[in-house]
Protein backbone atom coordinates (compact mmCIF):
# COMPACT_ATOMS: atom_id res chain seq x y z
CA UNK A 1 22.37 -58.78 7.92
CA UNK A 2 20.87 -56.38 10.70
CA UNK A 3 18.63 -53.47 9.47
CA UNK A 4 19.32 -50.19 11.29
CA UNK A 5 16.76 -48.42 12.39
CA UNK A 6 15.97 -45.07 10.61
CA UNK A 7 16.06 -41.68 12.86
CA UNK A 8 12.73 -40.00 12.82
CA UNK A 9 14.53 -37.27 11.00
CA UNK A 10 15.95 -39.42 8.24
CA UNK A 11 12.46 -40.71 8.07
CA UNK A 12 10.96 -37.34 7.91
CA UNK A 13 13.69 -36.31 4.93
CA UNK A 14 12.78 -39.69 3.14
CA UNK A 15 8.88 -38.73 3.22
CA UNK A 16 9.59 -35.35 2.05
CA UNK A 17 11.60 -36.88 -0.53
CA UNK A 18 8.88 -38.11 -2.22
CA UNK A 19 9.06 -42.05 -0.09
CA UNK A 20 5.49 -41.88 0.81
CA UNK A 21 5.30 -45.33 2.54
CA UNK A 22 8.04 -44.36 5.17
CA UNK A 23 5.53 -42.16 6.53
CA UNK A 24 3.86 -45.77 8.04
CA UNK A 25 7.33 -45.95 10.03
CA UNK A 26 6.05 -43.08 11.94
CA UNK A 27 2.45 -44.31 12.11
CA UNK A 28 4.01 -47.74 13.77
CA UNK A 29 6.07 -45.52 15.81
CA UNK A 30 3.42 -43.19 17.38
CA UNK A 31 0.37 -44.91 16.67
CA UNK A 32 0.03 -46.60 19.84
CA UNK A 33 0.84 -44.03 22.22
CA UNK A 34 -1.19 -41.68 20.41
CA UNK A 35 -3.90 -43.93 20.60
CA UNK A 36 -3.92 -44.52 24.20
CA UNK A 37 -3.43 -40.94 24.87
CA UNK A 38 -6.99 -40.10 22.64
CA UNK A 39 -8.27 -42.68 24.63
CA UNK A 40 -8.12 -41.50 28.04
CA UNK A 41 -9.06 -38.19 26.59
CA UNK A 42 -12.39 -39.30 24.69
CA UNK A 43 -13.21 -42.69 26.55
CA UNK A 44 -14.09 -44.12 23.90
CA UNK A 45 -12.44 -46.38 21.51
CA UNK A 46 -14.00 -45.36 18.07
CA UNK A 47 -13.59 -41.61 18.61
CA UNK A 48 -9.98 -42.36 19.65
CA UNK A 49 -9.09 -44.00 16.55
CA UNK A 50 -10.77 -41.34 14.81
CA UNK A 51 -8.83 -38.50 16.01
CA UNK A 52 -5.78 -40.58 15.61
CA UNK A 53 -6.48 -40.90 12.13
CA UNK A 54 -7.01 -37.51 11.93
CA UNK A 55 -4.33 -36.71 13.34
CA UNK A 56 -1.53 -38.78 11.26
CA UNK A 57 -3.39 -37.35 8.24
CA UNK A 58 -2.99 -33.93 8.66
CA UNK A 59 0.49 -34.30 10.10
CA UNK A 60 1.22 -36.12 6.62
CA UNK A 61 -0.17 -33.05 4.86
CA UNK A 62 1.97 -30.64 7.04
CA UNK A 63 4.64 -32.49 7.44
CA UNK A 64 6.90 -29.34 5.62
CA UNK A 65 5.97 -27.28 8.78
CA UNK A 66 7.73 -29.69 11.24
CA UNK A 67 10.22 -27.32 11.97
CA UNK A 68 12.16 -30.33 14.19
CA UNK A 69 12.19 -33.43 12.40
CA UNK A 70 14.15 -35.32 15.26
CA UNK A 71 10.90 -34.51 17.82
CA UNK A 72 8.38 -35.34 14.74
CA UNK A 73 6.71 -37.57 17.29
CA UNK A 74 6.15 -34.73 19.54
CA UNK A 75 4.89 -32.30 16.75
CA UNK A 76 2.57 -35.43 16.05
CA UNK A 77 1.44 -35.75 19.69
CA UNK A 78 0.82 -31.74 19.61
CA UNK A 79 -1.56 -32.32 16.46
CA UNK A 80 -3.46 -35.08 18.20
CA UNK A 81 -3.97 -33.49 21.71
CA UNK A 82 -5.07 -29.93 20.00
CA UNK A 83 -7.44 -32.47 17.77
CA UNK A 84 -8.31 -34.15 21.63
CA UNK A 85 -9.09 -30.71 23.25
CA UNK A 86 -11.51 -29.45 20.37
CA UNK A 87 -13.34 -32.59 20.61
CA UNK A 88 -13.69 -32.39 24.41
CA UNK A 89 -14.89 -29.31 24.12
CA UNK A 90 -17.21 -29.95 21.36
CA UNK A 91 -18.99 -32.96 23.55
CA UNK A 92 -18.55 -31.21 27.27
CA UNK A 93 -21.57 -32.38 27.82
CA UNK A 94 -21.66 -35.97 27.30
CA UNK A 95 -20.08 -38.87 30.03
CA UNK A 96 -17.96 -41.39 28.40
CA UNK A 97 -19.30 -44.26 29.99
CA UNK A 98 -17.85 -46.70 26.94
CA UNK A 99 -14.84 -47.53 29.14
CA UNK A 100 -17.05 -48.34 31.82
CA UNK A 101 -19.06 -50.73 30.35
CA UNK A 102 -16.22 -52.48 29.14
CA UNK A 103 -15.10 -52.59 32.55
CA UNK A 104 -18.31 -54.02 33.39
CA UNK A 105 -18.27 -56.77 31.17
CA UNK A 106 -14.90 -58.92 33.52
CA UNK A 107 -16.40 -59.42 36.82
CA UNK A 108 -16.72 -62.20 39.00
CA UNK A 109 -18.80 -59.79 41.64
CA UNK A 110 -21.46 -57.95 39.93
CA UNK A 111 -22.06 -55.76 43.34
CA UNK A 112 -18.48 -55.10 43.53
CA UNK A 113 -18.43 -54.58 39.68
CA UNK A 114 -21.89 -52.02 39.76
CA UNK A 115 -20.20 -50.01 42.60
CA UNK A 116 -16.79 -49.66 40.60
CA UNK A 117 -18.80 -48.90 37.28
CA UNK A 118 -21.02 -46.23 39.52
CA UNK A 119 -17.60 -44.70 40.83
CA UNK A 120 -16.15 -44.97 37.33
CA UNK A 121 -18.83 -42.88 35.78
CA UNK A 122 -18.66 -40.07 38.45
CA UNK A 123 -14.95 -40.00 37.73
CA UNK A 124 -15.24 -39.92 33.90
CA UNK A 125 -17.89 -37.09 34.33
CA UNK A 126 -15.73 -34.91 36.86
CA UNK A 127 -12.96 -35.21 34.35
CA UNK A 128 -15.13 -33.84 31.79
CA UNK A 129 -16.65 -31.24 33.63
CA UNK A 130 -12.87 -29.97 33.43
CA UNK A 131 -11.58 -27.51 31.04
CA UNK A 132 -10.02 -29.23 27.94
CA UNK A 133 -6.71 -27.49 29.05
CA UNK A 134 -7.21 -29.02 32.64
CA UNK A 135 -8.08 -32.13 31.45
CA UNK A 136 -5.55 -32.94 28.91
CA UNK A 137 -2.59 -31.83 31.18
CA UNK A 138 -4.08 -34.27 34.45
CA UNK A 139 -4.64 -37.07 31.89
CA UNK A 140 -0.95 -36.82 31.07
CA UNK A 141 0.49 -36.61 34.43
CA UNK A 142 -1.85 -38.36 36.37
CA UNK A 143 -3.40 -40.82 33.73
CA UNK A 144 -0.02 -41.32 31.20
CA UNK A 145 2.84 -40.66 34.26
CA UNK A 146 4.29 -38.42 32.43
CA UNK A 147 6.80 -35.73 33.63
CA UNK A 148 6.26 -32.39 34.10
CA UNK A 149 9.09 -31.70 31.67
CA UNK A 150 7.29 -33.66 28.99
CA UNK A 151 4.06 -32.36 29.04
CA UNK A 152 4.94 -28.82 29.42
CA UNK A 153 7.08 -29.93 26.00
CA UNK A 154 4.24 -31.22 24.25
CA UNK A 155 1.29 -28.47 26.13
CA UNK A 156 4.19 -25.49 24.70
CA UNK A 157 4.00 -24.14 28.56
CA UNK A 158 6.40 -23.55 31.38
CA UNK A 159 6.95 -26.06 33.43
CA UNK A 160 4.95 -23.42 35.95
CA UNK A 161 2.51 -22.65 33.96
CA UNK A 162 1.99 -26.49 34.04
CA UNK A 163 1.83 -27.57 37.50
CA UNK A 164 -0.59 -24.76 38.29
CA UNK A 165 -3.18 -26.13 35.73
CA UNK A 166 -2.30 -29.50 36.84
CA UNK A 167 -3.07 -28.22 40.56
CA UNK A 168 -6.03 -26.56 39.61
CA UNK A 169 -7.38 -29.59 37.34
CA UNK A 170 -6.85 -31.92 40.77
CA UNK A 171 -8.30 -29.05 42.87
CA UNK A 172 -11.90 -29.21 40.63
CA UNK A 173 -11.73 -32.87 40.44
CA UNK A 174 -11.15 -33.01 44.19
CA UNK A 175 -14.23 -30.80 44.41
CA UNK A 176 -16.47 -32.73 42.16
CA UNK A 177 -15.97 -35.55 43.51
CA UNK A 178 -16.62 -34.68 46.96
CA UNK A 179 -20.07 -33.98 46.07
CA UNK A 180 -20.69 -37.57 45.10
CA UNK A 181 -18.45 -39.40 47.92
């Protein structure tokens, strides 16, 4: 007999029904994306997982203020990347250079592989020299493919608003990384 597959909203209404493992339905879901998306924000595997965590906890808690059960993946995403930004910002400082070890670790060239770690870290560390805001919405178009539509879903901004911080996040990068090229 085929199972069918639960709607995130009659997920949501089971959880809030008192079916506290359905809320892992979500996790397996989301988890992944969200993951990848904390990622590319943080660079670094252990703080991703963190904020994930952090994330799918405090959406359980609040899960009574999703005021859209059908987009509960989106209000999820929303936790995680306000989570992302006030981490950013909280460690503007520091280059994420975990990603770029790993990196390090496959080649076949080490020259080829030192040069492509050097450029990696200059990139990382012009992406953090971004505004949270700036760097969130590039890593989403740019990084994730995402459409404009989508982000300016998830960012709560007009498409406009969007594509000028989009513009203005590639206009700093372009500027940063001038400077080292």
């Amino acid at each position: 007999m085929s199972r069918v597959e639960r709607t995130d909203e009659q997920v949501v209404r089971d959880i809030l029904s008192g079916d506290r493992d359905a809320y892992r339905l979500l996790v397996r879901r989301y988890g992944d994306t969200m993951h990848g998306h904390a990622l590319r924000m943080t660079g670094s595997p252990d703080e991703a997982a963190d904020l994930v965590q952090q994330a799918l906890v405090k959406g359980f808690k609040k899960l009574r203020h999703c005021r859209e059960p059908s987009r509960v993946g989106a209000w999820l995403f929303r936790i995680l990347a306000n989570l992302c930004k006030d981490h950013v910002r909280s460690r503007r400082k520091d280059v994420p250079l975990t990603l770029v070890a790993s990196a390090l670790q496959s080649g076949s060239n080490p020259e080829a592989d030192a040069e492509g770690a050097e450029i990696r870290r200059h990139i990382w560390g012009a992406l953090d020299a971004l505004t949270p805001e700036q760097k969130e919405a590039f890593v989403l178009k740019h990084v994730e493919g995402r459409t404009y539509e989508e982000i300016a879903a998830v960012m709560d901004l007009s498409v406009a608003s969007l594509k000028m911080r989009v513009h203005r996040a590639r206009e700093a990068l372009r500027g940063l990384l001038e400077e080292y090229a």
